[in-house]
Protein backbone atom coordinates (compact mmCIF):
# COMPACT_ATOMS: atom_id res chain seq x y z
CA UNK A 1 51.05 -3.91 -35.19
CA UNK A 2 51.43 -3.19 -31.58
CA UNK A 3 47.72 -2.39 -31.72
CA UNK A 4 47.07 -5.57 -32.13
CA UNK A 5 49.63 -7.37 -29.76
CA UNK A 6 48.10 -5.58 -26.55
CA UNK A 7 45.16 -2.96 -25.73
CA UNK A 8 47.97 -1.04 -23.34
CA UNK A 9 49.51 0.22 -26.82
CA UNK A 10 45.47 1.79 -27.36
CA UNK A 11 46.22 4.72 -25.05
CA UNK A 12 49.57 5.19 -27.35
CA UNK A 13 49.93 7.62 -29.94
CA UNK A 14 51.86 7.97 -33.24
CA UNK A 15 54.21 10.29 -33.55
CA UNK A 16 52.48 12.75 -36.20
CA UNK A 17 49.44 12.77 -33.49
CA UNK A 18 52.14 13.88 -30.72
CA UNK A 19 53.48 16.40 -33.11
CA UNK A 20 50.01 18.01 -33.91
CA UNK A 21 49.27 17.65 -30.16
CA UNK A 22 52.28 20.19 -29.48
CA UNK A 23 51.55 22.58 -32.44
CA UNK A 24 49.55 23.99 -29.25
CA UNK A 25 51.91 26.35 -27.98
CA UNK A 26 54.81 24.10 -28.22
CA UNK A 27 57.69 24.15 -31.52
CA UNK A 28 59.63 20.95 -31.69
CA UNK A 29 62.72 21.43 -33.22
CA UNK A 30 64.18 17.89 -33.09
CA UNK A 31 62.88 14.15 -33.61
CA UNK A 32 65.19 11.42 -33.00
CA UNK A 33 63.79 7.82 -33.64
CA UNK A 34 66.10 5.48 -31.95
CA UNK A 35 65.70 1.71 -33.30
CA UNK A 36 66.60 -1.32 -31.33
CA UNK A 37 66.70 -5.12 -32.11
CA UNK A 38 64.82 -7.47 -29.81
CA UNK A 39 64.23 -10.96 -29.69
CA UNK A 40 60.64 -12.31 -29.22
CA UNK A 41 62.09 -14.32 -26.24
CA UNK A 42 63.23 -10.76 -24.59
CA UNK A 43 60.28 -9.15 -25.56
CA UNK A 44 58.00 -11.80 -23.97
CA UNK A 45 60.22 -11.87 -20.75
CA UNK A 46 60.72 -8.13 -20.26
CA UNK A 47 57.26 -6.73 -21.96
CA UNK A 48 54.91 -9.64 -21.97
CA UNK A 49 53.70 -9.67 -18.10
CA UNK A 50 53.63 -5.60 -18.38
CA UNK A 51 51.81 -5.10 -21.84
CA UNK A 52 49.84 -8.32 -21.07
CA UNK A 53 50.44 -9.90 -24.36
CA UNK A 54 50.17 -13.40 -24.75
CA UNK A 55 52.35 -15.51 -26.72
CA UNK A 56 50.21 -16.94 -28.94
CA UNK A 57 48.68 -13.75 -30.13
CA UNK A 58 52.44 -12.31 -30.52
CA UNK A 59 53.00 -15.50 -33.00
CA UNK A 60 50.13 -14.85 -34.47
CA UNK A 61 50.45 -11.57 -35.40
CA UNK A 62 54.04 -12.10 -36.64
CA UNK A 63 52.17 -15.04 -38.70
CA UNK A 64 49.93 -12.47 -40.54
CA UNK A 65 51.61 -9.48 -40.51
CA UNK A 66 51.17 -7.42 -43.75
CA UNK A 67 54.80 -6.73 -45.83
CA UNK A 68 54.74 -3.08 -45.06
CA UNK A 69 54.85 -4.27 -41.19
CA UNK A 70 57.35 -7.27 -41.87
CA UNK A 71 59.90 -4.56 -42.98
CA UNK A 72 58.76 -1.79 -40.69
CA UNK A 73 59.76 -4.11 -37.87
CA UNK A 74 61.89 -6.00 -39.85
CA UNK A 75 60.40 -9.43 -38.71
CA UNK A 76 62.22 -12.21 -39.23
CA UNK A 77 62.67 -15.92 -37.32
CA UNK A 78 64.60 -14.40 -34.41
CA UNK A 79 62.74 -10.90 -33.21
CA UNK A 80 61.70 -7.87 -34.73
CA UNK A 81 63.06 -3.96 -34.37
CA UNK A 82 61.27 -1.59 -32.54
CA UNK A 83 62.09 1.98 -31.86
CA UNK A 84 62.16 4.73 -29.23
CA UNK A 85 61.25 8.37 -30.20
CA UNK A 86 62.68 11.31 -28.70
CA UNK A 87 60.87 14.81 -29.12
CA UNK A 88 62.80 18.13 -28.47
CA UNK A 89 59.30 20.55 -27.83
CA UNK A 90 59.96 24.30 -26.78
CA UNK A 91 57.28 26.43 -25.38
CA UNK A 92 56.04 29.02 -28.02
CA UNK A 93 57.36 29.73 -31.26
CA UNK A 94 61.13 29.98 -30.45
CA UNK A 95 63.88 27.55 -32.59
């Protein structure tokens, strides 16, 4: 969905395309996704200058967002929860 909101989130990657970009000589022993509830209003005023995402393409993807993405992000009136990921990677093959 964020793919959608801004072209910032293009240069972005998933986190199974991080993980198979550190199979190269890196193990990761630890993934830690860290969700966090924001309001549209917050998002606009602390992301929307940054990410350059305009309000009325925000509304409308939150207007025709799929189900799977409604409870990914759990959209609802109010805002929508988004996540940090931490990675743990260690160079070579070690645990």
């Amino acid at each position: 969905m964020e793919r959608k909101v801004s072209e910032t989130y293009l240069r972005y990657y998933n986190l199974s395309a991080v993980k198979r970009m550190l199979t190269h000589g890196f193990h990761v022993p630890k993934v830690k996704v860290i969700p966090y509830r924001k309001s549209y209003f917050s998002l606009m005023e602390d992301k929307g200058e940054y990410f350059s995402v305009k309000l009325e393409v925000l509304r409308k993807c939150i207007r025709e967002a799929t189900m799977d993405e409604r409870k990914l992000y759990a959209l609802n009136s109010d805002g929508l929860t988004l996540s940090y990921t931490l990675i743990k990677a260690l160079e070579g093959n070690k645990s």
